[in-house]
PDB file of N, CA and C in Angstrom:
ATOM      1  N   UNK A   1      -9.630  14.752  -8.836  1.00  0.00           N
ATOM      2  CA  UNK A   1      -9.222  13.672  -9.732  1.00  0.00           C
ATOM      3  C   UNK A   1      -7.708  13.586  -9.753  1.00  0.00           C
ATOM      4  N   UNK A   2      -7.158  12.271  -9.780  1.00  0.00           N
ATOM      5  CA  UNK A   2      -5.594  12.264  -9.687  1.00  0.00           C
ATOM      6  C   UNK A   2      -5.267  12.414 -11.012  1.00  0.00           C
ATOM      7  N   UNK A   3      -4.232  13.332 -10.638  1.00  0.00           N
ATOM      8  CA  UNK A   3      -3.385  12.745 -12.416  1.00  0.00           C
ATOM      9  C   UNK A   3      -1.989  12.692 -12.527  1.00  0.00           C
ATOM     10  N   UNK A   4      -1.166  12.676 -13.648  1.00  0.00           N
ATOM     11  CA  UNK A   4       0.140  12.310 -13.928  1.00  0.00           C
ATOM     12  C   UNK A   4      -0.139  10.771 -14.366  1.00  0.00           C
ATOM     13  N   UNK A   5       0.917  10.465 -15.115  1.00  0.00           N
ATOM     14  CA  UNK A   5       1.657   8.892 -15.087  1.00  0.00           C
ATOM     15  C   UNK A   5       1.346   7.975 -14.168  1.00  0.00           C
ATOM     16  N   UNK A   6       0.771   6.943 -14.795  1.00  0.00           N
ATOM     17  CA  UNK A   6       0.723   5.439 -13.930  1.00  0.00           C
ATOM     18  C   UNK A   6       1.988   5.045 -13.116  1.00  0.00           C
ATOM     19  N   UNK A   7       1.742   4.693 -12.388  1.00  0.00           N
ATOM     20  CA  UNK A   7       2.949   4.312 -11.637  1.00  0.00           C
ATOM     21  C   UNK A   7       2.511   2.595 -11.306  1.00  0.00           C
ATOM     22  N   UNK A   8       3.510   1.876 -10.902  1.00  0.00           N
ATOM     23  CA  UNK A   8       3.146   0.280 -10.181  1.00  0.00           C
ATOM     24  C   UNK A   8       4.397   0.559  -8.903  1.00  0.00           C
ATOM     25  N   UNK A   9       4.258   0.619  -7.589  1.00  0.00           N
ATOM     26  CA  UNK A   9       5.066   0.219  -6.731  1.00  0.00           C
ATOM     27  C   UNK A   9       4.835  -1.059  -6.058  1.00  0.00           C
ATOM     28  N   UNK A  10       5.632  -1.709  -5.693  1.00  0.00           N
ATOM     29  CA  UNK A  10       5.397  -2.671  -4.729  1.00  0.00           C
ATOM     30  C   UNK A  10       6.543  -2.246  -3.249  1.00  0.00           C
ATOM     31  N   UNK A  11       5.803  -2.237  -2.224  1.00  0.00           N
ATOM     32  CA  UNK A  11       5.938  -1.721  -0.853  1.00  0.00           C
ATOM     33  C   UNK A  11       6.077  -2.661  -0.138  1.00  0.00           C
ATOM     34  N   UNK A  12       7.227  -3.210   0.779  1.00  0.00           N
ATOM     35  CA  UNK A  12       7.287  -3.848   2.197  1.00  0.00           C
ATOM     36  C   UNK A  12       7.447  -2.663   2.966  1.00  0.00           C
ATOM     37  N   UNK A  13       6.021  -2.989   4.040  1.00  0.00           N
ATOM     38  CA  UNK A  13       6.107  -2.439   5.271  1.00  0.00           C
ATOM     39  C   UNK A  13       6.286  -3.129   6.541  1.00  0.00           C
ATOM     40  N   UNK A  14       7.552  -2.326   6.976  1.00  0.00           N
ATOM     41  CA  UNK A  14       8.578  -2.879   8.223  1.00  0.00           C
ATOM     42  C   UNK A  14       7.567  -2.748   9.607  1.00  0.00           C
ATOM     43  N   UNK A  15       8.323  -3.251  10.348  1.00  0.00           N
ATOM     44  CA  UNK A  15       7.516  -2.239  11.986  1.00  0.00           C
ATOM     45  C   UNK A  15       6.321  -3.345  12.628  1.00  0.00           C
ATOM     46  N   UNK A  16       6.085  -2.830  13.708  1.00  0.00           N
ATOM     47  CA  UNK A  16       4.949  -3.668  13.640  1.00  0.00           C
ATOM     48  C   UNK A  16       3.352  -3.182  13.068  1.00  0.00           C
ATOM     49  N   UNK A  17       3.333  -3.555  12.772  1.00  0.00           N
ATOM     50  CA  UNK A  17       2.379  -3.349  11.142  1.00  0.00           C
ATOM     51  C   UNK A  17       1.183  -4.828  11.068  1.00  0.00           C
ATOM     52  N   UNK A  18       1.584  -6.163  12.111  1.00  0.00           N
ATOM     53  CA  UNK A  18       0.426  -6.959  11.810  1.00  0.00           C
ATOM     54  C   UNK A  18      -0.689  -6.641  13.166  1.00  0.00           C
ATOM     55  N   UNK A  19      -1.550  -7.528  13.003  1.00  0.00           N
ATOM     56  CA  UNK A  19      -2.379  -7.392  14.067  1.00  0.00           C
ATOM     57  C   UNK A  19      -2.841  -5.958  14.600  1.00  0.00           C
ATOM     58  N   UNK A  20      -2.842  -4.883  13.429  1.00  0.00           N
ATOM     59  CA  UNK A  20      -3.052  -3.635  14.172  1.00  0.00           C
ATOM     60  C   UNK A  20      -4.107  -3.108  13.114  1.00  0.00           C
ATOM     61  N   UNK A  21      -4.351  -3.645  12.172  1.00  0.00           N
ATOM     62  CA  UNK A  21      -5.825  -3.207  11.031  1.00  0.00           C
ATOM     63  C   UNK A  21      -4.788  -2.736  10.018  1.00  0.00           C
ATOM     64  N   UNK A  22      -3.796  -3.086   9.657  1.00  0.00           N
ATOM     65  CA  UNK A  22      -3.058  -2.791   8.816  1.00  0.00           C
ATOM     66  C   UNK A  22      -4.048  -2.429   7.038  1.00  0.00           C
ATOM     67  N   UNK A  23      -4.163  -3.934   7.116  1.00  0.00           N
ATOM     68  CA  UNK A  23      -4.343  -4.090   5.719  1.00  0.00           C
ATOM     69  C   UNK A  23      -6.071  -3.372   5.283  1.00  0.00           C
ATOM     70  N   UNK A  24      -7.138  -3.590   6.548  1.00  0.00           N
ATOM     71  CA  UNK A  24      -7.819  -2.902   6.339  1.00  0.00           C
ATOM     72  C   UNK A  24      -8.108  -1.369   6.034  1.00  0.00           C
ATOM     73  N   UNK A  25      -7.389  -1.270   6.942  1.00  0.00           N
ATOM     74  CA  UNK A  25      -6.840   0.376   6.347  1.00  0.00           C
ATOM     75  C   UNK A  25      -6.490   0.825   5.626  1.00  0.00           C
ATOM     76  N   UNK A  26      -5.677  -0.074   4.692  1.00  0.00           N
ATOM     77  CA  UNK A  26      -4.587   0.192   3.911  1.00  0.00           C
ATOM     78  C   UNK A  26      -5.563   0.481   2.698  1.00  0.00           C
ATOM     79  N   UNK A  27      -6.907  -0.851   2.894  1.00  0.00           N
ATOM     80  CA  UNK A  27      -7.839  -0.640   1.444  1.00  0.00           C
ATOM     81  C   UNK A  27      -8.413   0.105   1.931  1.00  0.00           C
ATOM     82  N   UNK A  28      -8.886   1.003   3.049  1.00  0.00           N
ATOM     83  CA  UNK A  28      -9.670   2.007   2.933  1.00  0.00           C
ATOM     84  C   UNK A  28      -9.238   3.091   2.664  1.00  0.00           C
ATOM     85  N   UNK A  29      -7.641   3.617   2.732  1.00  0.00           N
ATOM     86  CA  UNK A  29      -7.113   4.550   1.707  1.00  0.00           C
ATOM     87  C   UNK A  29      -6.834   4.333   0.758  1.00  0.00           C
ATOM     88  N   UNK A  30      -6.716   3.583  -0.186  1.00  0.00           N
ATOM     89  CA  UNK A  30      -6.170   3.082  -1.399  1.00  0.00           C
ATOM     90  C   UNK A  30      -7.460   3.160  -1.920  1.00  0.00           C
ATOM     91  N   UNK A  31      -8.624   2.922  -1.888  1.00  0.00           N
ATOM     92  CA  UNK A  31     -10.356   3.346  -2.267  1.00  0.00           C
ATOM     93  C   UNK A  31     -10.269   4.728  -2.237  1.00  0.00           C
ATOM     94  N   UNK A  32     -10.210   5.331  -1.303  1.00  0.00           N
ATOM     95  CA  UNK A  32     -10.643   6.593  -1.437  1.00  0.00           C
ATOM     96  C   UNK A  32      -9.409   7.503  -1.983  1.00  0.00           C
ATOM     97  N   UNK A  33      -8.474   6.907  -2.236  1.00  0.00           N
ATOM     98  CA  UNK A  33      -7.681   8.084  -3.312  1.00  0.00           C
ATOM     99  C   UNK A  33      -7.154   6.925  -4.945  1.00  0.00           C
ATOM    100  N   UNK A  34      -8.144   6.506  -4.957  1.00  0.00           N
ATOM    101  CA  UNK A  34      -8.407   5.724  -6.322  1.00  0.00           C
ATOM    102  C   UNK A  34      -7.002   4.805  -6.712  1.00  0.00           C
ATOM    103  N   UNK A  35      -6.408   4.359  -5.563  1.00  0.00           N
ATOM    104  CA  UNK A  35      -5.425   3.315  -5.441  1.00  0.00           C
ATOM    105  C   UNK A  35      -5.942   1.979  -5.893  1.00  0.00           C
ATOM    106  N   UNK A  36      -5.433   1.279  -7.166  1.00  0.00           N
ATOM    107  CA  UNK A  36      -5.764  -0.223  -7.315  1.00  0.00           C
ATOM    108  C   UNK A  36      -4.677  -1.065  -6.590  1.00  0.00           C
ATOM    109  N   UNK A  37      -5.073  -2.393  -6.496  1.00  0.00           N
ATOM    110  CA  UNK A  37      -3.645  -2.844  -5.857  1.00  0.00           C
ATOM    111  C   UNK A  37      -4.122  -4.077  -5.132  1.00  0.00           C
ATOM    112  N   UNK A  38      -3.253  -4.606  -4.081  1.00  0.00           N
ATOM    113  CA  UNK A  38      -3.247  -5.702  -3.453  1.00  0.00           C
ATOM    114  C   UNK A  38      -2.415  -5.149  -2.000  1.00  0.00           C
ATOM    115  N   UNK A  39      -3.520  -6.058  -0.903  1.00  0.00           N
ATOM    116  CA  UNK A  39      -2.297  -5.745   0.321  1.00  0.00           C
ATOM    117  C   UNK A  39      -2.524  -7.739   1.125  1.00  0.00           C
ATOM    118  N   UNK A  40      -0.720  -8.028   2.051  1.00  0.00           N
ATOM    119  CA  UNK A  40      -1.416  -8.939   2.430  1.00  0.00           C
ATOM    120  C   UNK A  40       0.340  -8.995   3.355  1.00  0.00           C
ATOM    121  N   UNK A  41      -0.340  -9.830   4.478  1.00  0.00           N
ATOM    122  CA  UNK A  41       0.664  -9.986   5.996  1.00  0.00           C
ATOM    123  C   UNK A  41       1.312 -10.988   5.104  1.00  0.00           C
ATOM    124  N   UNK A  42       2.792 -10.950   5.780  1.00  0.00           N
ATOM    125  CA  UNK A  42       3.736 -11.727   5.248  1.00  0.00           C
ATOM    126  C   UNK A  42       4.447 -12.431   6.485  1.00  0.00           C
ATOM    127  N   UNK A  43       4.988 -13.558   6.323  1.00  0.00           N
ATOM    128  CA  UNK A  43       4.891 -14.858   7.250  1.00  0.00           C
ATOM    129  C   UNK A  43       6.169 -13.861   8.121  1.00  0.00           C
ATOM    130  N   UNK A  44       7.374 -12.808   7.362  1.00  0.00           N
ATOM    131  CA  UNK A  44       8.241 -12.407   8.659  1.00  0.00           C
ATOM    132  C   UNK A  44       7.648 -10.876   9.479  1.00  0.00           C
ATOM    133  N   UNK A  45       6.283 -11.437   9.250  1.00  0.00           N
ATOM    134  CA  UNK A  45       5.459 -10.181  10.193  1.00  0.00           C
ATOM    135  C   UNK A  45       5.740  -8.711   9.581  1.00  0.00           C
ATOM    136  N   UNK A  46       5.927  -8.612   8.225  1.00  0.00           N
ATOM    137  CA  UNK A  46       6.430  -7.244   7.127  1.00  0.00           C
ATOM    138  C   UNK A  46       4.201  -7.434   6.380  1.00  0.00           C
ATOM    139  N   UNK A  47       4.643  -6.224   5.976  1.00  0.00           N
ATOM    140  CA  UNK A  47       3.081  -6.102   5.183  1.00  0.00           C
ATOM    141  C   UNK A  47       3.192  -5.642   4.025  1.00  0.00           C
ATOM    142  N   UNK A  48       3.154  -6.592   2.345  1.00  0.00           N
ATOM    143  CA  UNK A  48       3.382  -6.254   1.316  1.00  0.00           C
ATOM    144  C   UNK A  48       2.653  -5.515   0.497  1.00  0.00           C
ATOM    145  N   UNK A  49       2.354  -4.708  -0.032  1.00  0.00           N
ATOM    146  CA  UNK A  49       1.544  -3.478  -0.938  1.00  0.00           C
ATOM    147  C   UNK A  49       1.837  -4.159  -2.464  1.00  0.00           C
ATOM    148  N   UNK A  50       0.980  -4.488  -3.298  1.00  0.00           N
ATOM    149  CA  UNK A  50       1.390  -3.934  -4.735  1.00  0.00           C
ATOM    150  C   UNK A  50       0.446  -2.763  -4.707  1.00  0.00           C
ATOM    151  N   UNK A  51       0.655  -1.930  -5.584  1.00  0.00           N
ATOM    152  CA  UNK A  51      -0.163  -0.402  -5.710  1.00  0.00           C
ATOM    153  C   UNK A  51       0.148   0.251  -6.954  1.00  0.00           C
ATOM    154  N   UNK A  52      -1.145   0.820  -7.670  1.00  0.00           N
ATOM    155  CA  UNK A  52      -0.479   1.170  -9.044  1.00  0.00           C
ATOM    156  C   UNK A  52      -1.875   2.847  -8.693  1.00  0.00           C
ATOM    157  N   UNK A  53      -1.501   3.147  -9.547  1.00  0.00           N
ATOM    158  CA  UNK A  53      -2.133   4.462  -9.322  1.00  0.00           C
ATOM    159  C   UNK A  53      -1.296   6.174 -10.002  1.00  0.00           C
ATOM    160  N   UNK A  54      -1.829   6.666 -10.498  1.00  0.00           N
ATOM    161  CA  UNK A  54      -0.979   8.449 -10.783  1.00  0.00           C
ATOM    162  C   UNK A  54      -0.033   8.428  -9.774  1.00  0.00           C
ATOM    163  N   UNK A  55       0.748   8.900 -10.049  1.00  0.00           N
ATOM    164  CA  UNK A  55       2.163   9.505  -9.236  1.00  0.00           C
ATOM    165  C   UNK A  55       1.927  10.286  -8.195  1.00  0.00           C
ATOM    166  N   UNK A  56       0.589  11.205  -8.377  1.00  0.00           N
ATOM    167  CA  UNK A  56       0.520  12.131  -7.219  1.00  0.00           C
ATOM    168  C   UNK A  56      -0.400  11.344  -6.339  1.00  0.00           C
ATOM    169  N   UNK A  57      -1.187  10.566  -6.452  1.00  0.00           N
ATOM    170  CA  UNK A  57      -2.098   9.701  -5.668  1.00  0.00           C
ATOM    171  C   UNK A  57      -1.258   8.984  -4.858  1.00  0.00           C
ATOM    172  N   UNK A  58      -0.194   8.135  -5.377  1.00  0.00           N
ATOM    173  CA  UNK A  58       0.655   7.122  -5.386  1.00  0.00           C
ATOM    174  C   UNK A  58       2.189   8.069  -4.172  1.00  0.00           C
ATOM    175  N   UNK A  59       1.895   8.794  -4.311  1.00  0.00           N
ATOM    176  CA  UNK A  59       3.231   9.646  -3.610  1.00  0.00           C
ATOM    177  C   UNK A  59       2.030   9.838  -1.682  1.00  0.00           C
ATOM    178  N   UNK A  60       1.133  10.447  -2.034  1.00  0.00           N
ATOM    179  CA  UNK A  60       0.013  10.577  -1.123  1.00  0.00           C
ATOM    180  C   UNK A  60      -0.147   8.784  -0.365  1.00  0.00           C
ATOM    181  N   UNK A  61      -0.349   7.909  -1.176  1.00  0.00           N
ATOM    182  CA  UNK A  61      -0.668   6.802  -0.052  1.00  0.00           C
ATOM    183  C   UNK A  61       0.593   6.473   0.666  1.00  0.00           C
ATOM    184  N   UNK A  62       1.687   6.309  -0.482  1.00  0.00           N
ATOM    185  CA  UNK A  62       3.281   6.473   0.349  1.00  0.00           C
ATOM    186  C   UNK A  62       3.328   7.160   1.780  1.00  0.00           C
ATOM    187  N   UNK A  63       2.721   7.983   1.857  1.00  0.00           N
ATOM    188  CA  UNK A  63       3.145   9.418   2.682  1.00  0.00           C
ATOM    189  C   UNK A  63       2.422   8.394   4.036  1.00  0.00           C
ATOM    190  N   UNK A  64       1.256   7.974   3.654  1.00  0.00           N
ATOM    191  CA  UNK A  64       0.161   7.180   4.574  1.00  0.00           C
ATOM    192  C   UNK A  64       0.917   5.927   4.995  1.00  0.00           C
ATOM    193  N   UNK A  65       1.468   5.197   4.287  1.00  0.00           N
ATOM    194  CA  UNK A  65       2.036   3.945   4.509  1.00  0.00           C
ATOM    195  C   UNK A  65       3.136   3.916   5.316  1.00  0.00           C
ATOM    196  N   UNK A  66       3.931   5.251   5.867  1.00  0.00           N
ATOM    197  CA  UNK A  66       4.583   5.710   6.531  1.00  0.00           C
ATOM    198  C   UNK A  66       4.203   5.576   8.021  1.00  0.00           C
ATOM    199  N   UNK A  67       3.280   6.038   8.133  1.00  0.00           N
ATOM    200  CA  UNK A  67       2.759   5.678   9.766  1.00  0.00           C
ATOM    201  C   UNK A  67       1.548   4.383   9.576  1.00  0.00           C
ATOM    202  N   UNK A  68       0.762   4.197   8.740  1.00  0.00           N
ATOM    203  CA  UNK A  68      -0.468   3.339   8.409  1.00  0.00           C
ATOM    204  C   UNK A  68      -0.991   4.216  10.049  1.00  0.00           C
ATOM    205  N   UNK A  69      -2.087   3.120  10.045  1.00  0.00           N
ATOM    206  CA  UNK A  69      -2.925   3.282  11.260  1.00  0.00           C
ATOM    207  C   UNK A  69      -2.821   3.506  12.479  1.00  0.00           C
ATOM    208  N   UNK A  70      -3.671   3.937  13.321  1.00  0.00           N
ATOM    209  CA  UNK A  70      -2.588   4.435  14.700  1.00  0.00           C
ATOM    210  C   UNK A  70      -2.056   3.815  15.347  1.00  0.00           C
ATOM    211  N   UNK A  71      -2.418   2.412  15.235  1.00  0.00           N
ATOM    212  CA  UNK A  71      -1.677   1.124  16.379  1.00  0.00           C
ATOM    213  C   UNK A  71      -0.553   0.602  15.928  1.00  0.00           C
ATOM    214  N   UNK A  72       0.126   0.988  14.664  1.00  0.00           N
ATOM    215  CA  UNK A  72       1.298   0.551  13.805  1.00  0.00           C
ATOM    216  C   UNK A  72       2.411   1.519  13.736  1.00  0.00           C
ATOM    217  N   UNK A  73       3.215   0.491  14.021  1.00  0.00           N
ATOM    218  CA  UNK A  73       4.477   1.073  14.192  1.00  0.00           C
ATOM    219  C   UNK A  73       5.449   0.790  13.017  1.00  0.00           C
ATOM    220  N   UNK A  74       5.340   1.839  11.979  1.00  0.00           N
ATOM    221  CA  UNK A  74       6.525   1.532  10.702  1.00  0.00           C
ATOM    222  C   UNK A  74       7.659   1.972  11.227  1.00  0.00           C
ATOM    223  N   UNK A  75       8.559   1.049  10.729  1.00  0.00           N
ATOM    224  CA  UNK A  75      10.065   1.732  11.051  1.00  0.00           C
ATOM    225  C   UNK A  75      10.513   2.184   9.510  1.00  0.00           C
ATOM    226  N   UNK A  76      10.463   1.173   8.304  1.00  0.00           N
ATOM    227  CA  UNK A  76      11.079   1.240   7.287  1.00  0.00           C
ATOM    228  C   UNK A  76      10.070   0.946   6.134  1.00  0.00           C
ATOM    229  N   UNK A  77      10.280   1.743   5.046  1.00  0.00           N
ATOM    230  CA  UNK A  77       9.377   0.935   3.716  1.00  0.00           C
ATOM    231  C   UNK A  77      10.436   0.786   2.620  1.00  0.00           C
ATOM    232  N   UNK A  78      10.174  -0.318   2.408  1.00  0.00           N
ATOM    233  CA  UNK A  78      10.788  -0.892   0.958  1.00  0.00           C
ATOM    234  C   UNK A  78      10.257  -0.886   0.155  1.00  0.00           C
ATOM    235  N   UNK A  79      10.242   0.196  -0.859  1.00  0.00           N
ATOM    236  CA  UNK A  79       9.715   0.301  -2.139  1.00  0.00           C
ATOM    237  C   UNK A  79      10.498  -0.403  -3.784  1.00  0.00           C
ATOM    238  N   UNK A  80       9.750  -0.893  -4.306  1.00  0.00           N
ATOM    239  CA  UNK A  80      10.237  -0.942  -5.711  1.00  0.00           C
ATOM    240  C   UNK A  80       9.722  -0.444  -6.835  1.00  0.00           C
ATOM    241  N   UNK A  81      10.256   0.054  -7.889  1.00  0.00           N
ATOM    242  CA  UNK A  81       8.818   0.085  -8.901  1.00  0.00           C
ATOM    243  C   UNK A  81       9.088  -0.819 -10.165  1.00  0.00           C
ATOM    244  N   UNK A  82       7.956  -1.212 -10.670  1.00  0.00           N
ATOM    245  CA  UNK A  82       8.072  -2.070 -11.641  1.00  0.00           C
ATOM    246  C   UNK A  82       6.917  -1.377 -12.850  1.00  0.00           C
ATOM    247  N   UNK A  83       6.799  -2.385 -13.745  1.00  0.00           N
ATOM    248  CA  UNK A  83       5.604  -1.856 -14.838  1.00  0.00           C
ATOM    249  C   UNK A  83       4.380  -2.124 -14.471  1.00  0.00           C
ATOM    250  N   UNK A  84       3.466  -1.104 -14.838  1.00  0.00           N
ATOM    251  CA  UNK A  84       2.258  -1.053 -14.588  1.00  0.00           C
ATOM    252  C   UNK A  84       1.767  -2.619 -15.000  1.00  0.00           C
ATOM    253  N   UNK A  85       0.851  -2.721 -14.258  1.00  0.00           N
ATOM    254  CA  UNK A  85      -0.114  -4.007 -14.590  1.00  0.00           C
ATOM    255  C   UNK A  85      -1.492  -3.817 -15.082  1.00  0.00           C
ATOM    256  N   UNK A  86      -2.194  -2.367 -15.113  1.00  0.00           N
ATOM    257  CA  UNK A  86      -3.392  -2.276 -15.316  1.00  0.00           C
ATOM    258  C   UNK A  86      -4.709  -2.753 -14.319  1.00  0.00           C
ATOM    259  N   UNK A  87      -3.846  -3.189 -12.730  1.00  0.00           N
ATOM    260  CA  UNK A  87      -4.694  -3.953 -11.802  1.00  0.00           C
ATOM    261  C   UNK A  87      -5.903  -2.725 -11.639  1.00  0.00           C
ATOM    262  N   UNK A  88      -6.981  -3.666 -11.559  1.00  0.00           N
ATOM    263  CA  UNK A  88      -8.229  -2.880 -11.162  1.00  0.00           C
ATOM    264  C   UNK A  88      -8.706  -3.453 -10.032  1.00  0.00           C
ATOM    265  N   UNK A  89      -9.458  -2.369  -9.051  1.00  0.00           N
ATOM    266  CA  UNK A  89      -9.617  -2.320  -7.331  1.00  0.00           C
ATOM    267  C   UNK A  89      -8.516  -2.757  -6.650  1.00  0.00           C
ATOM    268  N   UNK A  90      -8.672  -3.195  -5.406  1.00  0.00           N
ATOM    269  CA  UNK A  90      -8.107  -2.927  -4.213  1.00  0.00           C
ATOM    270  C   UNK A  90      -8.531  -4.166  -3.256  1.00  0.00           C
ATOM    271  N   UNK A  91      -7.656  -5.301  -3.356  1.00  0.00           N
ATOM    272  CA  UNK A  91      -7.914  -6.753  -2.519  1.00  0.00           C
ATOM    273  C   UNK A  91      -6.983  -6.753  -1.332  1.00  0.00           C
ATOM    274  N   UNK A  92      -7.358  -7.537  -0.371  1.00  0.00           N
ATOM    275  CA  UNK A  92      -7.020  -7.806   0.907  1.00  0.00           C
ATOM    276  C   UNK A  92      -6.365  -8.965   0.468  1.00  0.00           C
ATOM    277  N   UNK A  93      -5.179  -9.790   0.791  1.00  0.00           N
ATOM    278  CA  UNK A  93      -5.218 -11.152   0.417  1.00  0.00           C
ATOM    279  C   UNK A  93      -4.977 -12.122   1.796  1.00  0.00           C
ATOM    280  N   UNK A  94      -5.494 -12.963   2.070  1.00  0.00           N
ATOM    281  CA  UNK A  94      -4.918 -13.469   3.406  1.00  0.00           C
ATOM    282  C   UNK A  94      -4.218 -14.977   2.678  1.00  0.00           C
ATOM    283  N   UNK A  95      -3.392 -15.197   3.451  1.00  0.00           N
ATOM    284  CA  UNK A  95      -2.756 -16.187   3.211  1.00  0.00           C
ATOM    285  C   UNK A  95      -2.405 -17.727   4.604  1.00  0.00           C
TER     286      UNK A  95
END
């Protein structure tokens, strides 16, 4: 079970990061370490995260969002944090 403090980050991920199962992936770790949130491709080919979750959960998908999946190439993540939102599950968004 995670614990500590809620956290809300919102994440741009750099690199090439589309067309590689990014975002699917992204909700299949964010499920299994009880990550709520939102993921979705962004028109300058970056992949945006909101993510709220315990600090230690939330430090753990970080760690993941670092490489994502094996066909993705992160160079950089841009993190922010803001106030929790209380988001519940984990959406794909396409745009």
């Amino acid at each position: 079970m995670a614990t500590g403090t809620m956290v809300h980050k919102e994440i741009i991920v750099k690199g090439r990061v589309q067309g590689v199962g990014f975002r699917a992936n992204a909700k299949r770790v964010a499920d299994s370490m009880n990550v709520q949130g939102q993921v979705k491709n962004l028109l300058d080919g970056n992949v945006w995260i909101l993510a709220e979750a315990p600090e230690d959960a939330m430090e753990a998908f970080i760690d993941w969002c670092k490489s994502g999946p094996a066909m993705a190439a992160v160079k950089e993540l841009d993190i922010t944090t803001g106030e929790v939102q209380h988001i519940k599950g984990f959406t794909i968004l396409y745009s």
